[in-house]
Protein backbone atom coordinates (compact mmCIF):
# COMPACT_ATOMS: atom_id res chain seq x y z
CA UNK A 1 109.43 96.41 92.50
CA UNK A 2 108.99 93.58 90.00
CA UNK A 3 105.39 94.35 89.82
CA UNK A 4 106.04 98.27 89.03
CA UNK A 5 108.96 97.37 86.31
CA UNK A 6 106.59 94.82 84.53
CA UNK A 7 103.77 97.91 84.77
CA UNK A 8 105.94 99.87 82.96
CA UNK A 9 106.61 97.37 80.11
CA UNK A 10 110.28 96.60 81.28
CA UNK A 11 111.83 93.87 79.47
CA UNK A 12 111.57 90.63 81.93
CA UNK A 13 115.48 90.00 81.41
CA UNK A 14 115.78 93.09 82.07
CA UNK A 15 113.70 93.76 85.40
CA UNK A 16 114.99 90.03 86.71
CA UNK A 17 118.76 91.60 86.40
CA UNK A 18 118.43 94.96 87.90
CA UNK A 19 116.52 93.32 90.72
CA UNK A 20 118.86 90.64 90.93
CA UNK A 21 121.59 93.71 91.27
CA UNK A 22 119.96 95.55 93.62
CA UNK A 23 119.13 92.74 95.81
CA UNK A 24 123.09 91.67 95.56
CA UNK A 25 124.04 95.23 96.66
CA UNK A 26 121.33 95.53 99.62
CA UNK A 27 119.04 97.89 97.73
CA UNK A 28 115.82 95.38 97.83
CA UNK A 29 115.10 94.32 101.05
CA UNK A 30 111.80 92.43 101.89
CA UNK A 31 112.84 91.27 105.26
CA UNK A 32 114.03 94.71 106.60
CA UNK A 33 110.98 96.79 104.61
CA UNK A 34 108.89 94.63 106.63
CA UNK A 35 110.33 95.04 109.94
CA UNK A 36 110.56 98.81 109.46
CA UNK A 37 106.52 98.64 108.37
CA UNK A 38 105.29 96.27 111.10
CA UNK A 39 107.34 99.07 113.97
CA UNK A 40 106.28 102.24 111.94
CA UNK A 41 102.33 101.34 111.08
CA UNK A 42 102.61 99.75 114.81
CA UNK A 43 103.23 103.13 116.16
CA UNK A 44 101.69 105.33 114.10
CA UNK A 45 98.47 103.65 113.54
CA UNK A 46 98.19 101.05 116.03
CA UNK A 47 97.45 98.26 113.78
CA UNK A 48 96.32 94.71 114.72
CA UNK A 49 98.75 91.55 113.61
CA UNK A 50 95.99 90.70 111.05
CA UNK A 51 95.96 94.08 109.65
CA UNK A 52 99.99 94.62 109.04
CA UNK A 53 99.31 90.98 106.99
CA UNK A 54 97.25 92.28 104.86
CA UNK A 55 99.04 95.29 104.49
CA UNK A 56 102.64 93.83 103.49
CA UNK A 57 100.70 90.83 101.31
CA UNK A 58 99.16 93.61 99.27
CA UNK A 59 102.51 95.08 98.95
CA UNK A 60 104.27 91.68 97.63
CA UNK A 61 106.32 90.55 100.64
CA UNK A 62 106.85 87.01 101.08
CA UNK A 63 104.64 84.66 103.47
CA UNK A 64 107.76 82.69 105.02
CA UNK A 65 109.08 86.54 105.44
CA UNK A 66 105.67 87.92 106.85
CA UNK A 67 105.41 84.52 109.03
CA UNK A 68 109.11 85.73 110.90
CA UNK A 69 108.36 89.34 111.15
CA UNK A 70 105.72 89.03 112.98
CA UNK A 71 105.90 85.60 114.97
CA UNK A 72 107.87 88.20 117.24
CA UNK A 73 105.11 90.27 118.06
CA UNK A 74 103.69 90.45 121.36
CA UNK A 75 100.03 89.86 122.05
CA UNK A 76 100.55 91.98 125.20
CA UNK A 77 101.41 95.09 122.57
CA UNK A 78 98.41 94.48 120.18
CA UNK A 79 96.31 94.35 122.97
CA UNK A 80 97.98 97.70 124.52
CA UNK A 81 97.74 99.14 121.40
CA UNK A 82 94.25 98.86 121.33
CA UNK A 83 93.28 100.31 124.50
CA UNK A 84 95.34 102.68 123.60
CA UNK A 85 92.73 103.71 120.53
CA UNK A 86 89.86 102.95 122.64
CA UNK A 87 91.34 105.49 125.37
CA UNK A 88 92.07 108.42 122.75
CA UNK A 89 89.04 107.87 121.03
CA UNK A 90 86.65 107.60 124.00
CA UNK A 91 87.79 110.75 125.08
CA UNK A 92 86.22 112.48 122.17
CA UNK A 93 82.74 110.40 122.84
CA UNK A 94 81.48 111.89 125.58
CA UNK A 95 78.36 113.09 124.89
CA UNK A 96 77.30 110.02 122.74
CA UNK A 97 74.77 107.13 124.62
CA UNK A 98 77.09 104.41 126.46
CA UNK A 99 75.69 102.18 123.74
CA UNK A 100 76.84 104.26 120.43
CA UNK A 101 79.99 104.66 121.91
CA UNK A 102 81.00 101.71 122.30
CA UNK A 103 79.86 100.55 118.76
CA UNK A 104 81.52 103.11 117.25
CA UNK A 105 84.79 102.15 119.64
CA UNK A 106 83.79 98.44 118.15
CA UNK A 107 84.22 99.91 114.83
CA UNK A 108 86.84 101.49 115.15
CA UNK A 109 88.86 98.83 116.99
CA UNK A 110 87.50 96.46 113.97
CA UNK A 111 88.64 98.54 111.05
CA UNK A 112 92.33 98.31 111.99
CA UNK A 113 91.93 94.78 112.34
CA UNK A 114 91.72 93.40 116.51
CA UNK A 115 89.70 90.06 117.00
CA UNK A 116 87.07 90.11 118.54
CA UNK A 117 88.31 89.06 121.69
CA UNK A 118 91.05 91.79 121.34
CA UNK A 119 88.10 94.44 120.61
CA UNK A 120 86.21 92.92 124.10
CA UNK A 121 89.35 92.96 126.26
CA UNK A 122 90.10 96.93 125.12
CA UNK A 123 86.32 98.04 125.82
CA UNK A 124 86.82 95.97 129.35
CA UNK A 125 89.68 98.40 130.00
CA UNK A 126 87.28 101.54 130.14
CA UNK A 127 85.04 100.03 131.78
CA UNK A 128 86.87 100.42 135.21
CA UNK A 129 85.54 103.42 137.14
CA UNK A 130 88.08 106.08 136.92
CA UNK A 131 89.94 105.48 133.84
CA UNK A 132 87.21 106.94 131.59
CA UNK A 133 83.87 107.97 132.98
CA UNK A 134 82.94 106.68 136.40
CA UNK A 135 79.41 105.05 136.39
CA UNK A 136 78.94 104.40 133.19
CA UNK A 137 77.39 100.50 132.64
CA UNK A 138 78.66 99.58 129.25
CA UNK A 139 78.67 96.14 130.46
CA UNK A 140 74.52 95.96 128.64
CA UNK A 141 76.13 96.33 124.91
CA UNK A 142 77.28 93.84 123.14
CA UNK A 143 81.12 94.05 122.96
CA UNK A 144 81.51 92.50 118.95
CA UNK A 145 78.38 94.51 117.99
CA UNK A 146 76.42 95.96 115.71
C-alpha cells in the first residue's frame, strides 16, 4: 500500500499516518495476506515454496514474515502438488513422444517453480505402470531437461 500511495504522489506524512491507522485498526495485514496467498495460489495453482517467495517479495511483504509463513509448509504437499500437475497435464499428452512429454511436463513443473529434484520425484510418479500409460520407458529422458 505504501508503494501505491507514494505512486500517486501522496504526501509521505500523510501515507505513513493512514497506514499507521489502518494497521492500528486491522485493515493492513502482511502476516494474514500472506497466509491467505500461500493457501489460495497453493490450491489454485499449485505453486512451489520458491515460487509463492517470489510472488509475496514482489508484492512487498516482509522476509522475517515470508520466512514464518512458509517455514510451515510441508515438503510432502509441494511434492503432492506437483504430481498432481504432472497427472492433469499428462493426461492431455498422449499422443506426444515419451520424450516431448516429459520435457514439456519438465517445463511445466519448472515454470511454477519445483527443484529439480521436486520436478524428478513428480515424473517418477507416472512412471509406475498403471497410473498413466502402462509401458511407457520414460526412464531414457533426462528428468531436469532440455
Amino acid at each position: 500500500m505504501a508503494t501505491a500511495l507514494h505512486r500517486r504522489h501522496t504526501d509521505p506524512d500523510v501515507a505513513e499516518a493512514v497506514l499507521d491507522r489502518l494497521t492500528e485498526v486491522g485493515l493492513v495485514d502482511d502476516r494474514a495476506f500472506a497466509v491467505a496467498w500461500v493457501e489460495s495460489r497453493r490450491l489454485r495453482k499449485g505453486l512451489s515454496v520458491r515460487a509463492l517467495r517470489a510472488e509475496l517479495t514482489r508484492r512487498g511483504v516482509a522476509r522475517e514474515i515470508l520466512d514464518d509463513v512458509l517455514a510451515g509448509t510441508d515438503p510432502d504437499e509441494e511434492l503432492a502438488a506437483a504430481v498432481a500437475l504432472v497427472r492433469h497435464k499428462a493426461r492431455t499428452m498422449t499422443a506426444l513422444a515419451p520424450e516431448v512429454r516429459r520435457r514439456r511436463l519438465t517445463g511445466a513443473l519448472a515454470r511454477r517453480g519445483f527443484t529439480a529434484e521436486i520436478c524428478r520425484r513428480a515424473l517418477a510418479e507416472i512412471d509406475e505402470p498403471g497410473i498413466d500409460e502402462p509401458g511407457i520407458d520414460w526412464s531414457a529422458s533426462d528428468p531436469g531437461g532440455g
